[in-house]
Structures are given as C-alpha cells and as structure tokens.
C-alpha atoms as a PDB file:
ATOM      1  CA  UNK A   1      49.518 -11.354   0.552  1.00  0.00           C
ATOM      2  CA  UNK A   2      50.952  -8.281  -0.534  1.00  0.00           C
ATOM      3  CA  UNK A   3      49.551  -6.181  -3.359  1.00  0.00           C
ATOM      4  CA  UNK A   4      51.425  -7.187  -6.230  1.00  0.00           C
ATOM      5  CA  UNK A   5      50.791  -3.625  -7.856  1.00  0.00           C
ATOM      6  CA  UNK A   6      54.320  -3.243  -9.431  1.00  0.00           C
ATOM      7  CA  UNK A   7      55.637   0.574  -8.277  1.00  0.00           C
ATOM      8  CA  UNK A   8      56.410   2.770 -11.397  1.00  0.00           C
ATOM      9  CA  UNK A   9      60.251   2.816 -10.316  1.00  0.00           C
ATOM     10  CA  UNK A  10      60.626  -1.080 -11.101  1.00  0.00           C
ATOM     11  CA  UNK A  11      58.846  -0.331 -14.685  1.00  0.00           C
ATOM     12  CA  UNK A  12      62.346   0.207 -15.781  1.00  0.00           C
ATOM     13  CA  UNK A  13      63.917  -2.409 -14.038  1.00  0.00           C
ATOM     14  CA  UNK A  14      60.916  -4.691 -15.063  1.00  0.00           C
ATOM     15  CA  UNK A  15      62.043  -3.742 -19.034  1.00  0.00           C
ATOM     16  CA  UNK A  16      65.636  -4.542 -18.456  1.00  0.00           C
ATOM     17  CA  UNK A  17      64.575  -7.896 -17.014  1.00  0.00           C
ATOM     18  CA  UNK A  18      62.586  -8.804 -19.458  1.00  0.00           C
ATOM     19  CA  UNK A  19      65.257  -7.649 -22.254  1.00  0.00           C
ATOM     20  CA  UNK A  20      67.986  -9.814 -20.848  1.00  0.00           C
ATOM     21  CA  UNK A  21      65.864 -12.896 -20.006  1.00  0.00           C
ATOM     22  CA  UNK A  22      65.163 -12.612 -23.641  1.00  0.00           C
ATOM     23  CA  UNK A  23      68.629 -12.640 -24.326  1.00  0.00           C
ATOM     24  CA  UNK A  24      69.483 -15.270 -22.374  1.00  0.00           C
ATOM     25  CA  UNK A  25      66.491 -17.444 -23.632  1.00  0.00           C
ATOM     26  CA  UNK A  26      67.542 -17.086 -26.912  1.00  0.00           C
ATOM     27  CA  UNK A  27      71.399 -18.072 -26.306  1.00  0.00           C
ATOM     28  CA  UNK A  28      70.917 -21.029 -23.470  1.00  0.00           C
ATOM     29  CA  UNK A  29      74.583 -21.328 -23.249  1.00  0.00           C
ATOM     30  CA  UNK A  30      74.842 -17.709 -22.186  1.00  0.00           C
ATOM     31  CA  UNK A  31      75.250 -17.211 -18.221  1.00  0.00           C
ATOM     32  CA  UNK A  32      73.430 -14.438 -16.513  1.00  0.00           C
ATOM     33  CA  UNK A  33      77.353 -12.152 -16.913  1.00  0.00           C
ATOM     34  CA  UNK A  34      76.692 -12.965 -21.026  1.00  0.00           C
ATOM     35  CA  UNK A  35      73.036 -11.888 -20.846  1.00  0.00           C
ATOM     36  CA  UNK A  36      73.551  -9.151 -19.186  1.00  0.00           C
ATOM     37  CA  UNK A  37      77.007  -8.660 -21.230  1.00  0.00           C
ATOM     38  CA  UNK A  38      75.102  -8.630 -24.787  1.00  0.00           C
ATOM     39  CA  UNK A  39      72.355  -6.460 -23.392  1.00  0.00           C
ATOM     40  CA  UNK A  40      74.614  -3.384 -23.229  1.00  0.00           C
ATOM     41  CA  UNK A  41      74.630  -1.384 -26.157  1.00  0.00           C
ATOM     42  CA  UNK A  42      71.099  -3.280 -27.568  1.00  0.00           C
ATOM     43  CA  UNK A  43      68.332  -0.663 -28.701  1.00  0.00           C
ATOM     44  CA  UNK A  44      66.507  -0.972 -25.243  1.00  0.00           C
ATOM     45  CA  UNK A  45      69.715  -0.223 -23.651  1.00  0.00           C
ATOM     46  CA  UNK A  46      70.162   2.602 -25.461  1.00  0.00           C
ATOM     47  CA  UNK A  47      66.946   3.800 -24.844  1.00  0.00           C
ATOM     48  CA  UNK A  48      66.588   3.611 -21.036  1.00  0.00           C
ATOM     49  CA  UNK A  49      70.370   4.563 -20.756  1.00  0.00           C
ATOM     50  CA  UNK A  50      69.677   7.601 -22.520  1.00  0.00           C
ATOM     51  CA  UNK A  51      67.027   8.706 -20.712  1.00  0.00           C
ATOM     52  CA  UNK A  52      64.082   8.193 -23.276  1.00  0.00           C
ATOM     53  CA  UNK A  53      61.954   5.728 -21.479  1.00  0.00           C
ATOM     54  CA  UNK A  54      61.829   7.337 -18.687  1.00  0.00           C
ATOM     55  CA  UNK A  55      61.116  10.658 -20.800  1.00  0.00           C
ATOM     56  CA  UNK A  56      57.859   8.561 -22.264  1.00  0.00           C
ATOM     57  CA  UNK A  57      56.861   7.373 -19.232  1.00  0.00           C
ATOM     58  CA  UNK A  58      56.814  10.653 -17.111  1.00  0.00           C
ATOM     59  CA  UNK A  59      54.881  12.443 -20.146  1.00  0.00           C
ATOM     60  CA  UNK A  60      52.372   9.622 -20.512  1.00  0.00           C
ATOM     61  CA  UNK A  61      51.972   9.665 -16.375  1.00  0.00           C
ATOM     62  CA  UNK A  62      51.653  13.848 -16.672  1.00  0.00           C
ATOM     63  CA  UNK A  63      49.394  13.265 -19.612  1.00  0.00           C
ATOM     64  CA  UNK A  64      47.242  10.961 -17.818  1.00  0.00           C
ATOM     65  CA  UNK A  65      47.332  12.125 -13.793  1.00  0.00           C
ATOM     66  CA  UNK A  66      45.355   9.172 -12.895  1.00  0.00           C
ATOM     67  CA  UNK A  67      47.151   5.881 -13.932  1.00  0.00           C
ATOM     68  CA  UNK A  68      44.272   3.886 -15.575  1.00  0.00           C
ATOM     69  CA  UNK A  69      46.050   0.764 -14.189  1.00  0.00           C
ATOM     70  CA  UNK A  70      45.072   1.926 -10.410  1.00  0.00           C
ATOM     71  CA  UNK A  71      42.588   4.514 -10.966  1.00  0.00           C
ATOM     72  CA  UNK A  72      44.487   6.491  -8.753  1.00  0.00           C
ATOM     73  CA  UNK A  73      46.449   9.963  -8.963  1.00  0.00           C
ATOM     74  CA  UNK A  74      49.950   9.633  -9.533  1.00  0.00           C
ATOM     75  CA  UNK A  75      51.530  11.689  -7.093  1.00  0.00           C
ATOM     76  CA  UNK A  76      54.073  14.565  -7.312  1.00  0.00           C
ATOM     77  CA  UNK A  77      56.529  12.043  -5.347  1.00  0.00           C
ATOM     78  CA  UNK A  78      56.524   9.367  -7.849  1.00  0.00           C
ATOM     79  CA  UNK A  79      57.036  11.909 -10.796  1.00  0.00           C
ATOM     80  CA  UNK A  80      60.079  13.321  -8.685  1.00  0.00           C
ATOM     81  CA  UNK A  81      61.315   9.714  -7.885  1.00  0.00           C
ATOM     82  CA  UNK A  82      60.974   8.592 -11.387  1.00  0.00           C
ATOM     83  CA  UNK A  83      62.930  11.977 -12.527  1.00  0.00           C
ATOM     84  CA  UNK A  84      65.643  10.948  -9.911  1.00  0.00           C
ATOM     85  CA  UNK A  85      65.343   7.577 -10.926  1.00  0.00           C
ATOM     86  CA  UNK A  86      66.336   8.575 -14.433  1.00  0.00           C
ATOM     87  CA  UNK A  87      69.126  10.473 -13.630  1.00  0.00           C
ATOM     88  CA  UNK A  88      70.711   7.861 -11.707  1.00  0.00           C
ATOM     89  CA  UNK A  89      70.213   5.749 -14.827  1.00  0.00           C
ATOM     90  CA  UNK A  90      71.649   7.995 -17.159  1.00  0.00           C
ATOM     91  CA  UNK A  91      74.708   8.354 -15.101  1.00  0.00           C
ATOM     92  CA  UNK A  92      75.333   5.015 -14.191  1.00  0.00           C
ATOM     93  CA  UNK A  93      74.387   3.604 -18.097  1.00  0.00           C
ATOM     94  CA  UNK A  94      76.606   5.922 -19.727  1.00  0.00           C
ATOM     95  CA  UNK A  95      77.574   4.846 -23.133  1.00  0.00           C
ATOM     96  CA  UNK A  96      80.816   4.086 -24.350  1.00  0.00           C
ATOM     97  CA  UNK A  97      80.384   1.306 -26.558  1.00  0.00           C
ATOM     98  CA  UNK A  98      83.931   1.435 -28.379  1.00  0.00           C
ATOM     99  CA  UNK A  99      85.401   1.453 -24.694  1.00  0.00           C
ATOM    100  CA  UNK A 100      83.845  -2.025 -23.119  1.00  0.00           C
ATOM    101  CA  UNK A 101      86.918  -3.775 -22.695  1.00  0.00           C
ATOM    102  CA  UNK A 102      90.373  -2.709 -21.537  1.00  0.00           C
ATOM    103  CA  UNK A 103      93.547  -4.533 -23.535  1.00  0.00           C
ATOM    104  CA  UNK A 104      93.741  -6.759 -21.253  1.00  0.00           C
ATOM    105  CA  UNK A 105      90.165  -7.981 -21.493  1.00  0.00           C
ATOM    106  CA  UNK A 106      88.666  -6.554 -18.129  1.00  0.00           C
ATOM    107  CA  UNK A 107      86.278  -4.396 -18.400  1.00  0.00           C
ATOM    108  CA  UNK A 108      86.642  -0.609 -17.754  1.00  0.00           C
ATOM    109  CA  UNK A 109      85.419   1.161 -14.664  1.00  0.00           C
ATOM    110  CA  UNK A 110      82.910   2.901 -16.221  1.00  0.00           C
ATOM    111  CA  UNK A 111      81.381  -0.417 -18.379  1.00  0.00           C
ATOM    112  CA  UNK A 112      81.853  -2.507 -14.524  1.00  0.00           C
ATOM    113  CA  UNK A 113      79.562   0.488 -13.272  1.00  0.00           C
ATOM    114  CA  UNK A 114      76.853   0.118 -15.862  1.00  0.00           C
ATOM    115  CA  UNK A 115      77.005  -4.184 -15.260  1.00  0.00           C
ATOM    116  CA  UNK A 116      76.927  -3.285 -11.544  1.00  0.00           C
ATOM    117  CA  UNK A 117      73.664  -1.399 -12.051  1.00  0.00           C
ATOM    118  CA  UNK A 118      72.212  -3.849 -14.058  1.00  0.00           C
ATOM    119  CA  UNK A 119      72.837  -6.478 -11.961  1.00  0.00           C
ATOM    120  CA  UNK A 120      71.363  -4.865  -8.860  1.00  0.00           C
ATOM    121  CA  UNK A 121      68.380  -3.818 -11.208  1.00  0.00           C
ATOM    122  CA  UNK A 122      67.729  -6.750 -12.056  1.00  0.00           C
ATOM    123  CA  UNK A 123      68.091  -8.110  -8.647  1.00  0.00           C
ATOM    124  CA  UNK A 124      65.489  -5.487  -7.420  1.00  0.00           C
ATOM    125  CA  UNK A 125      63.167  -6.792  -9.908  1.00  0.00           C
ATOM    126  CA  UNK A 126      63.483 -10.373  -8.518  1.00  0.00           C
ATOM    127  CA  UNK A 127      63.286  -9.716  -5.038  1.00  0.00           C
ATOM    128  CA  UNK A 128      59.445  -7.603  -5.150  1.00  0.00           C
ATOM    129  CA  UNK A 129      58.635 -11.099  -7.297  1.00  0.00           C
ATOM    130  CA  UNK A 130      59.700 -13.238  -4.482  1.00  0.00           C
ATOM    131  CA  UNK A 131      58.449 -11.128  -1.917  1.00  0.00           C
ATOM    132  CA  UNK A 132      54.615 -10.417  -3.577  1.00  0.00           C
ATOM    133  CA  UNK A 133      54.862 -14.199  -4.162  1.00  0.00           C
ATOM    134  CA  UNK A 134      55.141 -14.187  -8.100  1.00  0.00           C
ATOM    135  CA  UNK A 135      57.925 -16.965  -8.556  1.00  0.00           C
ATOM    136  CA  UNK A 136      56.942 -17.990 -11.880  1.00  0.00           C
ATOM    137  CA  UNK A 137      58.326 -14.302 -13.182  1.00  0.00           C
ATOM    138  CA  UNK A 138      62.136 -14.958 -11.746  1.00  0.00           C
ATOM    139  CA  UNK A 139      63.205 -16.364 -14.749  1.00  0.00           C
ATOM    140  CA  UNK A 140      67.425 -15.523 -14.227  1.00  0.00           C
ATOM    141  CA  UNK A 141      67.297 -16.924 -10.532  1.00  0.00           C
ATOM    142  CA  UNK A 142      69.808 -13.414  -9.826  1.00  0.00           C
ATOM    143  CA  UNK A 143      69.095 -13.824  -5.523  1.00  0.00           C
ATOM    144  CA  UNK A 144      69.230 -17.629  -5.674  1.00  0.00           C
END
C-alpha cells in the first residue's frame, strides 16, 4: 500500500472537495455541474480563488519548517510548488461573479475556465483516494 500521506498541493484541492460534497449533500437533487455550479462565488471560493488559503498555508508551513503532521522539513520545493500552485489558482479562479452567464445562458469563457479547474481539481483529489486505496472519501464519484 501506498502511503496515504496527502501532498500539501492536494490540501487545496482536498478543501474544494470537501466544500462541494457539502453542497451537494445538502441539495441531493443537485448533480455534480450544480455542486460545483453553486460553489463558485461561496466564501471558500473566494478565499482559495483569491489567493488567501494558500497565503495561510505557506506562512503556517514557513512558520513551522517541520510539518508536525510528518515530523519532517518541508522543503524549499514544496513552498515553490505551493506558490506556483497558487498562482495557477488565482488565474484560473478569477472572479467575475456578475459575469457567470452569457444572454444566452452559456457560460462565459472565463466562468467555463474556473468550472474546468474545478472539475479537474476535484478529479485529482479522487484519483490519489482511489489510488492510496481510501474509497470511502470519493464521495462525488468525478472518475467513475
């Protein structure tokens, strides 16, 4: 078995999981599209698309240098994948929230970007569940 140690890049993607299972737990009518959908623009969203939690989590992990979790050093790498990481985020979760949906109902290109990213974050989260053998967290079945 794999460790099941979750990297520090899929804390993130771990949050917006856990955000829009919520969602969708609460709202059982709601597809994964709704869930996902209602997530954008939500405080959590707003937060990791504008850079904060990443912000808190790189000056806890400088703060700290040795994540209590492992009792290991975090290494340069991860704080410069973590600040790429968030960059990515940022640019890919801009916010528009008055601009979601075209006239005709579709959404924008820029609002399609953010789902995209979602979706494949979400995905991410669900496939290092599956593959260190944690099933029971795949709640949204995303890779089924």
């Amino acid at each position: 078995m794999r460790s099941i140690d979750k990297p520090y890049v899929l804390f993130v993607a771990e949050k917006m999981y856990l955000e829009i299972s919520k969602i969708k737990k609460n709202n059982p009518e709601f597809s994964n599209i709704n869930a996902i959908e209602n997530f954008i623009g939500s405080k959590v969203y707003k937060e990791i698309s504008s850079g904060q939690f990443h912000d808190k989590m790189l000056a806890k992990l400088n703060n700290e240098l040795i994540s209590k979790k492992t009792k290991k050093t975090v290494s340069n790498e991860t704080i410069r994948l973590l600040e790429i990481q968030r960059d990515l985020v940022t640019k890919q979760l801009i916010q528009f929230p008055d601009l979601y949906y075209a006239k005709s109902h579709f959404p924008l290109e820029i609002s399609q970007r953010a789902f995209d990213h979602l979706w494949r974050m979400c995905e991410s989260y669900e496939l290092w569940c599956k593959e260190t053998n944690q099933a029971k967290l795949i709640v949204l079945k995303i890779i089924d």
